[in-house]
PDB file of N, CA and C in Angstrom:
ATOM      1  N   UNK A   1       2.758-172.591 -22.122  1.00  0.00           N
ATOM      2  CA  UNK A   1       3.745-173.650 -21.993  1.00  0.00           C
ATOM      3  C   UNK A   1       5.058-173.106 -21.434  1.00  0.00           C
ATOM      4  N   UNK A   2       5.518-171.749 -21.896  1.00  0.00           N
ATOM      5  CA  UNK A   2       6.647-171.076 -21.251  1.00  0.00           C
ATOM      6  C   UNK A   2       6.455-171.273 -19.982  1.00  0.00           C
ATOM      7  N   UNK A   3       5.546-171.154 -19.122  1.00  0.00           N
ATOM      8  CA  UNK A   3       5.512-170.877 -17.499  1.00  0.00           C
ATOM      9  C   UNK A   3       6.046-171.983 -16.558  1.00  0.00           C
ATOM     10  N   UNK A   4       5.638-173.253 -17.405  1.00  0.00           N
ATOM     11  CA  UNK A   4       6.729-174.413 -17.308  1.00  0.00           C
ATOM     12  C   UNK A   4       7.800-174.609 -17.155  1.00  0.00           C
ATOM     13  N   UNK A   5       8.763-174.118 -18.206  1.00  0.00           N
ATOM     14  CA  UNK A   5       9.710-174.126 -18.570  1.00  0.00           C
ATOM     15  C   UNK A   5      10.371-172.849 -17.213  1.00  0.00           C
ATOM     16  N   UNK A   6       9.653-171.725 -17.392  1.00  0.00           N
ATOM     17  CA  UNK A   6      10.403-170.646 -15.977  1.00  0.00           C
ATOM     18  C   UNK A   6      10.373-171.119 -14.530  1.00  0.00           C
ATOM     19  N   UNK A   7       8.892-171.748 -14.909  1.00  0.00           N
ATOM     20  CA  UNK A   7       9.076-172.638 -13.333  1.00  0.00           C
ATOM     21  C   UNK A   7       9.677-173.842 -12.860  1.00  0.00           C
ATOM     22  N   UNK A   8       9.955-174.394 -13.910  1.00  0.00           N
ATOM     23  CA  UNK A   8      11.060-175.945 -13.362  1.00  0.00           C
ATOM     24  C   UNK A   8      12.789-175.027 -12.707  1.00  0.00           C
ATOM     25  N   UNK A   9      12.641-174.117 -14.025  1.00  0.00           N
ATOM     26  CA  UNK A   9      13.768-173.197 -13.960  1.00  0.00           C
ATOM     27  C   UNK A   9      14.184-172.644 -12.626  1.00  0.00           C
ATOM     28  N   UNK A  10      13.365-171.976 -12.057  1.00  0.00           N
ATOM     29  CA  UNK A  10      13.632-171.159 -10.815  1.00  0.00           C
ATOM     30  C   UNK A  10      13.323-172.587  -9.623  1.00  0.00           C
ATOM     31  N   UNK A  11      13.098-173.786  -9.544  1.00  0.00           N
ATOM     32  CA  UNK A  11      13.196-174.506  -8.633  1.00  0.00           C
ATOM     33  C   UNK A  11      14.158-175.203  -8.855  1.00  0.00           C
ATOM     34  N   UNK A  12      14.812-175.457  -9.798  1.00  0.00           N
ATOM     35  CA  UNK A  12      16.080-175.906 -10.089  1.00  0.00           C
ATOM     36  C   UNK A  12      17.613-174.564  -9.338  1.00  0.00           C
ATOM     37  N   UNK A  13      16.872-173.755  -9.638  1.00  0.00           N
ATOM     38  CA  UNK A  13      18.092-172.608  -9.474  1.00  0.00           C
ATOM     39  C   UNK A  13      17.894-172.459  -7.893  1.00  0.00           C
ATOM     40  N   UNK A  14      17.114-172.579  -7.566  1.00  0.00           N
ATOM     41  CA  UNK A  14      16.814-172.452  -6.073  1.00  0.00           C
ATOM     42  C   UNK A  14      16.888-173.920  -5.334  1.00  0.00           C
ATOM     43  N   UNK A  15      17.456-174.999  -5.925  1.00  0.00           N
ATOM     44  CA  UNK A  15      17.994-176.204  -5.076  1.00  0.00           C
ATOM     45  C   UNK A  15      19.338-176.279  -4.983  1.00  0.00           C
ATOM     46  N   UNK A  16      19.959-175.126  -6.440  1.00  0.00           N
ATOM     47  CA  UNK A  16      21.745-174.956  -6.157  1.00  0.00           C
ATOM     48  C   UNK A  16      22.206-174.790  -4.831  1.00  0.00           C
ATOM     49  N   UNK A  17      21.439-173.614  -3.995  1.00  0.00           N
ATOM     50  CA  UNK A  17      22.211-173.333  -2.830  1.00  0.00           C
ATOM     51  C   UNK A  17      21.862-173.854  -1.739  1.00  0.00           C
ATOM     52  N   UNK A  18      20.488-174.560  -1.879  1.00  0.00           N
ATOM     53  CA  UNK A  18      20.455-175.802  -0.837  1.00  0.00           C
ATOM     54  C   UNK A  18      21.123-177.136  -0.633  1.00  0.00           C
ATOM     55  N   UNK A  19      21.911-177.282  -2.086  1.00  0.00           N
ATOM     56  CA  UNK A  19      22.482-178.520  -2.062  1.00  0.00           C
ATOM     57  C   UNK A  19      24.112-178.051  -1.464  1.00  0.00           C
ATOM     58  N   UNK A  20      24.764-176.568  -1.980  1.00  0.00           N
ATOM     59  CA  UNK A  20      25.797-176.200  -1.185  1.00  0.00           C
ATOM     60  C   UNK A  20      25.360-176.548  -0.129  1.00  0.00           C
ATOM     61  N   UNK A  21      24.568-176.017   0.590  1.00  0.00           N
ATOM     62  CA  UNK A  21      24.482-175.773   2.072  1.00  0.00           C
ATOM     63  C   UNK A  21      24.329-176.891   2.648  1.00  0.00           C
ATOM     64  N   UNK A  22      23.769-178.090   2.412  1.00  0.00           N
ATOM     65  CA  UNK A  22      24.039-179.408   2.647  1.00  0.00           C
ATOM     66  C   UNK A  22      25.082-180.240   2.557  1.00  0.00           C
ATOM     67  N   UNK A  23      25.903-179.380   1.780  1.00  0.00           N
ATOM     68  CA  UNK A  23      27.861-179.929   2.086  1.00  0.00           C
ATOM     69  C   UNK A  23      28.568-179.874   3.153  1.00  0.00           C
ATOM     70  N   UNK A  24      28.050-179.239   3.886  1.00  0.00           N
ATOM     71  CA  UNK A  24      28.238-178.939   5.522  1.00  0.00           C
ATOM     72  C   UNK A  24      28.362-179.618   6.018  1.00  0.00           C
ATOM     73  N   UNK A  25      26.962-180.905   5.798  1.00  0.00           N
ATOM     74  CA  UNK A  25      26.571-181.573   6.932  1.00  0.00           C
ATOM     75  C   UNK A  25      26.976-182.903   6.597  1.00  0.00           C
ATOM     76  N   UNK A  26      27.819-183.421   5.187  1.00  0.00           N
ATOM     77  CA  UNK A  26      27.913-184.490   4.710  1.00  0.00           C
ATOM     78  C   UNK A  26      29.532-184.941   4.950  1.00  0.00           C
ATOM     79  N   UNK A  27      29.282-186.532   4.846  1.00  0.00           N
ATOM     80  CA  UNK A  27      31.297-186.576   4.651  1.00  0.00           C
ATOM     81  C   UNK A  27      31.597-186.487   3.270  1.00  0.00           C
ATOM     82  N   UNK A  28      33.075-186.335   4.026  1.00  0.00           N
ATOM     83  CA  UNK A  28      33.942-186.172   3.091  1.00  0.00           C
ATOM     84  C   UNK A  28      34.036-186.550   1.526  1.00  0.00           C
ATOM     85  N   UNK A  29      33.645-187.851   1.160  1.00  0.00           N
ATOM     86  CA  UNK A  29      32.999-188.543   0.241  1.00  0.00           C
ATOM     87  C   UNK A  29      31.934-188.179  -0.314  1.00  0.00           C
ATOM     88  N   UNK A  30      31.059-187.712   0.441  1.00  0.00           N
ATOM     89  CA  UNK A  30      29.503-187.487  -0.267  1.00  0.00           C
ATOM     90  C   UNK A  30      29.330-185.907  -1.212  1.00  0.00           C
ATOM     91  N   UNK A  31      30.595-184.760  -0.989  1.00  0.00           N
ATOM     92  CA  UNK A  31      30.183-183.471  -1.260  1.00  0.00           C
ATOM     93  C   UNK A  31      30.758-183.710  -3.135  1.00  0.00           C
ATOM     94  N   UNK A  32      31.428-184.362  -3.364  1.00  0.00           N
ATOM     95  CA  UNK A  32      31.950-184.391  -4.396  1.00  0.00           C
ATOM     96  C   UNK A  32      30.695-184.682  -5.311  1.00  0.00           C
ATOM     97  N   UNK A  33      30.153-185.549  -5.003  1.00  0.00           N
ATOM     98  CA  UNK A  33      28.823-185.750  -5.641  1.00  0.00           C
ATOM     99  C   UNK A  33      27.527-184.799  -5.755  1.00  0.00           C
ATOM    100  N   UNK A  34      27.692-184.253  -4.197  1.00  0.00           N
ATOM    101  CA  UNK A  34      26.689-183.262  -4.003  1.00  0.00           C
ATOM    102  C   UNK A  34      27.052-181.842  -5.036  1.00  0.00           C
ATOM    103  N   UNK A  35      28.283-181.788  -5.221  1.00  0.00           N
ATOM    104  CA  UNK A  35      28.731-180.219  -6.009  1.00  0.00           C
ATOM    105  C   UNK A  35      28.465-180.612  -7.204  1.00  0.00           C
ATOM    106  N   UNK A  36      28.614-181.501  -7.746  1.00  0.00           N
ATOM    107  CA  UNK A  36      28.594-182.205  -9.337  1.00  0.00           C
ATOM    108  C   UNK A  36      26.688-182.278  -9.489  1.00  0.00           C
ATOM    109  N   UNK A  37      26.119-182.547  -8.439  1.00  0.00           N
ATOM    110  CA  UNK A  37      24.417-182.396  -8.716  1.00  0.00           C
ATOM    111  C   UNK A  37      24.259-181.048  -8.885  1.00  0.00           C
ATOM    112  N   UNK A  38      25.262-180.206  -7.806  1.00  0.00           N
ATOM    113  CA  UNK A  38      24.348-178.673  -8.044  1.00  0.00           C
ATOM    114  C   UNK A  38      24.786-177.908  -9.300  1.00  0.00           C
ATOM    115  N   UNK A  39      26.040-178.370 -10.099  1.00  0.00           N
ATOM    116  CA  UNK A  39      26.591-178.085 -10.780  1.00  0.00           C
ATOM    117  C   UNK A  39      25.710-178.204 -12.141  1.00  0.00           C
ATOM    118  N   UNK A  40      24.751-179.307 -11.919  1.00  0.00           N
ATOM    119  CA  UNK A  40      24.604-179.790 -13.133  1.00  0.00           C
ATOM    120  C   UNK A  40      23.224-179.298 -12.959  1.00  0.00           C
ATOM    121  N   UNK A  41      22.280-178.775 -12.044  1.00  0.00           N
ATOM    122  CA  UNK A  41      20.706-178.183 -12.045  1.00  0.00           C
ATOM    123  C   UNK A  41      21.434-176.702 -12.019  1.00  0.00           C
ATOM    124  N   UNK A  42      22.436-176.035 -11.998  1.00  0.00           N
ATOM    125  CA  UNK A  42      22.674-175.101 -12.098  1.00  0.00           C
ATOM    126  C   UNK A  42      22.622-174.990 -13.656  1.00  0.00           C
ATOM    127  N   UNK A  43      23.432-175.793 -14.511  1.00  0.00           N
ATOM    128  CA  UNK A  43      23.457-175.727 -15.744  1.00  0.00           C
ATOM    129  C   UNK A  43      21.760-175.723 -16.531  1.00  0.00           C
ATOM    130  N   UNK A  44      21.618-177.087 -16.419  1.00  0.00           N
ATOM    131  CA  UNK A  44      20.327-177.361 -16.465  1.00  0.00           C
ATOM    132  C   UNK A  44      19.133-175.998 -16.267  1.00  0.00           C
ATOM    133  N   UNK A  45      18.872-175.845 -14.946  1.00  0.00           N
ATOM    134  CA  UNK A  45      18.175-174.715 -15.154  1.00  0.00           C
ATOM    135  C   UNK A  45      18.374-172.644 -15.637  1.00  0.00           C
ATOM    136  N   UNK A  46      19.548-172.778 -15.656  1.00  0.00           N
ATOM    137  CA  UNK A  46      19.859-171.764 -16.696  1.00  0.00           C
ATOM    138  C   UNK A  46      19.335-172.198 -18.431  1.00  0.00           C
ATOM    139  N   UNK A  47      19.657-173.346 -18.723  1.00  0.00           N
ATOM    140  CA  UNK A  47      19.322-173.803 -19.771  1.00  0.00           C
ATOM    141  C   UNK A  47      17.557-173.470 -19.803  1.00  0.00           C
ATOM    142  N   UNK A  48      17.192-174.048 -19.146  1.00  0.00           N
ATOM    143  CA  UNK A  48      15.907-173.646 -19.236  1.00  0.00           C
ATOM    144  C   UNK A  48      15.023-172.902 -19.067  1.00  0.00           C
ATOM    145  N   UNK A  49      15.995-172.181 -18.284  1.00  0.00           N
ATOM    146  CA  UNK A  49      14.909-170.336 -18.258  1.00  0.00           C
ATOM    147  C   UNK A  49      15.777-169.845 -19.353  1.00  0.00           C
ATOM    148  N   UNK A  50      16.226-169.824 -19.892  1.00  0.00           N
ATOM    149  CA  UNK A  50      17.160-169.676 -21.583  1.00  0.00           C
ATOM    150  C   UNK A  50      15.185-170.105 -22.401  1.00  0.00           C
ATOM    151  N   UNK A  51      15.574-170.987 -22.307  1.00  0.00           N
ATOM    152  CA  UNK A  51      14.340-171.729 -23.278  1.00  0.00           C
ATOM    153  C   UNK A  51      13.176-170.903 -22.870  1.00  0.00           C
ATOM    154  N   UNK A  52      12.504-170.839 -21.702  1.00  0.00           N
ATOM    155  CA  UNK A  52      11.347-170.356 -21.205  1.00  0.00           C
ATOM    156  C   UNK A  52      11.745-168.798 -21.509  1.00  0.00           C
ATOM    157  N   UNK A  53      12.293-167.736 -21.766  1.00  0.00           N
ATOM    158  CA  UNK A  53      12.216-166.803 -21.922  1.00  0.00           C
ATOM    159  C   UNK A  53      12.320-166.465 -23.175  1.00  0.00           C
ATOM    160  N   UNK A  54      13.338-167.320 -23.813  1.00  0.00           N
ATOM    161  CA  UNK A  54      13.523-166.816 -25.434  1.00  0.00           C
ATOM    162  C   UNK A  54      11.924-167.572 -26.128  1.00  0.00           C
TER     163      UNK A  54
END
């Protein structure tokens, strides 16, 4: 069941810097939202490779 938990983990942690990198291409309006998503699967999946490892 852990492998779950590491693997939502590392695809979560690995959409953080795709969603930066998609701030690029967005207006002005849209990145505020976009940083607050990566902000929050950043949290999120730390949280859960927390869980999946302990």
């Amino acid at each position: 069941m852990r492998i779950f938990y590491v693997a939502g983990a590392v695809i979560l942690l690995l959409l953080v810097p795709l969603l930066l990198y998609s701030t690029t291409k967005l207006a002005e309006g849209n990145k505020t939202t976009t940083y607050i998503t990566a902000l929050l699967c950043f949290l999120v999946g730390l949280g859960t490779l927390y869980i999946g490892l302990v």
